[in-house]
C-alpha atoms as a PDB file:
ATOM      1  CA  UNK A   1     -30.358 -88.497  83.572  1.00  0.00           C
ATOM      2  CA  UNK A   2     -29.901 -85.824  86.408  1.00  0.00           C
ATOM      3  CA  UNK A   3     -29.800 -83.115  83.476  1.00  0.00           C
ATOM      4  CA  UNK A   4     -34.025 -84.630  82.576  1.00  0.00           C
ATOM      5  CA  UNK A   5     -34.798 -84.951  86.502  1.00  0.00           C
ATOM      6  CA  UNK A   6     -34.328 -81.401  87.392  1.00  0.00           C
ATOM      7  CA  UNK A   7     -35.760 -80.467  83.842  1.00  0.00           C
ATOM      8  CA  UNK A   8     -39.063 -83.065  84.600  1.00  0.00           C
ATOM      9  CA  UNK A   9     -39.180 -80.833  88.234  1.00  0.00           C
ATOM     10  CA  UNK A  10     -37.396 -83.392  90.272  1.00  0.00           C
ATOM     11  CA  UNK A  11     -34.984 -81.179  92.132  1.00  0.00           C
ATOM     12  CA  UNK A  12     -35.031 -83.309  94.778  1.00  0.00           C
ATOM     13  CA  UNK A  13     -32.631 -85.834  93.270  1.00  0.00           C
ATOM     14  CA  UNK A  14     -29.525 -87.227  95.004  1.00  0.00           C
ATOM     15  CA  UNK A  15     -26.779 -88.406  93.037  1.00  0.00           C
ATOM     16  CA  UNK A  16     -24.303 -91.256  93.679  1.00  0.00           C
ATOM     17  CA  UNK A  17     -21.254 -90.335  92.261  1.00  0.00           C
ATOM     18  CA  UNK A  18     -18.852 -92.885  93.109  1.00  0.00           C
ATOM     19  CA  UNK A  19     -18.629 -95.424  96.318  1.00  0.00           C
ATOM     20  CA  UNK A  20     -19.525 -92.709  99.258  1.00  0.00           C
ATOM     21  CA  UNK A  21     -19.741 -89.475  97.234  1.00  0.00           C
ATOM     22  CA  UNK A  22     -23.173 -88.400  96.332  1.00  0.00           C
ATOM     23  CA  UNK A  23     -24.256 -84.493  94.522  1.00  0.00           C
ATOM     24  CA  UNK A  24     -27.484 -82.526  96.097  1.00  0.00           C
ATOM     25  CA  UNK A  25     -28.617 -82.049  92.350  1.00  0.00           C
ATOM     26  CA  UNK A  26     -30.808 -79.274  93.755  1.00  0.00           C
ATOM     27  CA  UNK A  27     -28.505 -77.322  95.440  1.00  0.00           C
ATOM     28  CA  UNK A  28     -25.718 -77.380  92.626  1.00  0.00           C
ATOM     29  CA  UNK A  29     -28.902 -75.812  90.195  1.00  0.00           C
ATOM     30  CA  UNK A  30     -29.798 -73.223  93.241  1.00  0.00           C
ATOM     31  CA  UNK A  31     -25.666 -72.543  93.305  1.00  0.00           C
ATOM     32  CA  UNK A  32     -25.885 -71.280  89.725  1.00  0.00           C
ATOM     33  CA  UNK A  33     -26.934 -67.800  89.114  1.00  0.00           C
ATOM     34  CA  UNK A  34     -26.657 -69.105  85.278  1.00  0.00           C
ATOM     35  CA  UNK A  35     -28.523 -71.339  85.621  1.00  0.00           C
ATOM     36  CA  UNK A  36     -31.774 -70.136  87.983  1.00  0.00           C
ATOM     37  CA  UNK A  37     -31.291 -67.410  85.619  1.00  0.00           C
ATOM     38  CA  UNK A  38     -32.022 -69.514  82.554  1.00  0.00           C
ATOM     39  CA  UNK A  39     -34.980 -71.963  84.168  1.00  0.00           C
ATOM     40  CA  UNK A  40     -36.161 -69.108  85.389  1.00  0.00           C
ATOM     41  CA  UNK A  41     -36.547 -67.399  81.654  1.00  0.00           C
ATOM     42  CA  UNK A  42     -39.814 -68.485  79.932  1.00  0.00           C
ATOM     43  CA  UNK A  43     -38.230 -67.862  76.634  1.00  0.00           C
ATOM     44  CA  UNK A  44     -35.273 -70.275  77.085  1.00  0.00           C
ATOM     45  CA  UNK A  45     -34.636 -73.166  74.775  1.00  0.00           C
ATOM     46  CA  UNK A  46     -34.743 -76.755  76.281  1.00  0.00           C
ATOM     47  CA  UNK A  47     -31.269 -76.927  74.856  1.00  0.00           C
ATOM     48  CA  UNK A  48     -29.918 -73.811  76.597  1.00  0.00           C
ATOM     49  CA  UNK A  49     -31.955 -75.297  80.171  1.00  0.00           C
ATOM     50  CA  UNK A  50     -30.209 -78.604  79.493  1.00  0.00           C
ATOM     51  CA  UNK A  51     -26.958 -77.070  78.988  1.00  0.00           C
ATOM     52  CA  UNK A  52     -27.369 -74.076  81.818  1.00  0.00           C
ATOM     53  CA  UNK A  53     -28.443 -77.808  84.234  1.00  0.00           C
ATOM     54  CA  UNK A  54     -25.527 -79.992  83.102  1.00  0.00           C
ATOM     55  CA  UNK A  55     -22.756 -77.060  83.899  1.00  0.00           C
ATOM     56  CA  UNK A  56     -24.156 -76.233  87.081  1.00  0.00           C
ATOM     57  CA  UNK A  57     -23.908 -80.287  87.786  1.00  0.00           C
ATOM     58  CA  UNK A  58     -20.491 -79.825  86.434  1.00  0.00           C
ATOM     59  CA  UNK A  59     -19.389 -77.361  88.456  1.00  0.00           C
ATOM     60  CA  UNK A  60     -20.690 -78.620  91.751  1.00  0.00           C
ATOM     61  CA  UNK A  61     -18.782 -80.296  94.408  1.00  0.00           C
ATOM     62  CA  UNK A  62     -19.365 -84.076  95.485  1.00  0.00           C
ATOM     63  CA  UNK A  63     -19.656 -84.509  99.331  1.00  0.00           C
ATOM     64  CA  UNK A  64     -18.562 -87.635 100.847  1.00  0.00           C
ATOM     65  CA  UNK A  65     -22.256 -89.541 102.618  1.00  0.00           C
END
């Protein structure tokens, strides 16, 4: 789901995690030199941009709202 919005251009996205945790999906993809590095790439796969999204997601921390 967060993996399609940032593919679909939604970047924008805020994610509840759990009861008062929530993930700036955008700034978890901006984080990730891999992964910029891959959306960036015109040549990229949508299976290596969904996989270069979901670890940055993966990787990023969860703030408390």
């Amino acid at each position: 789901m967060l993996v399609d919005a940032v593919l679909d251009g939604r970047m924008e996205e805020q994610a509840e995690l759990a009861e008062g945790y929530t993930l700036d999906v955008a700034a978890a993809v901006k984080a990730s030199a891999f992964a910029t590095a891959v959306l960036r790439d015109k040549t990229s796969t949508n299976g290596a941009r969904c996989n270069a999204v979901r670890s940055a997601i993966l990787r990023a921390r969860a703030q408390t709202a």
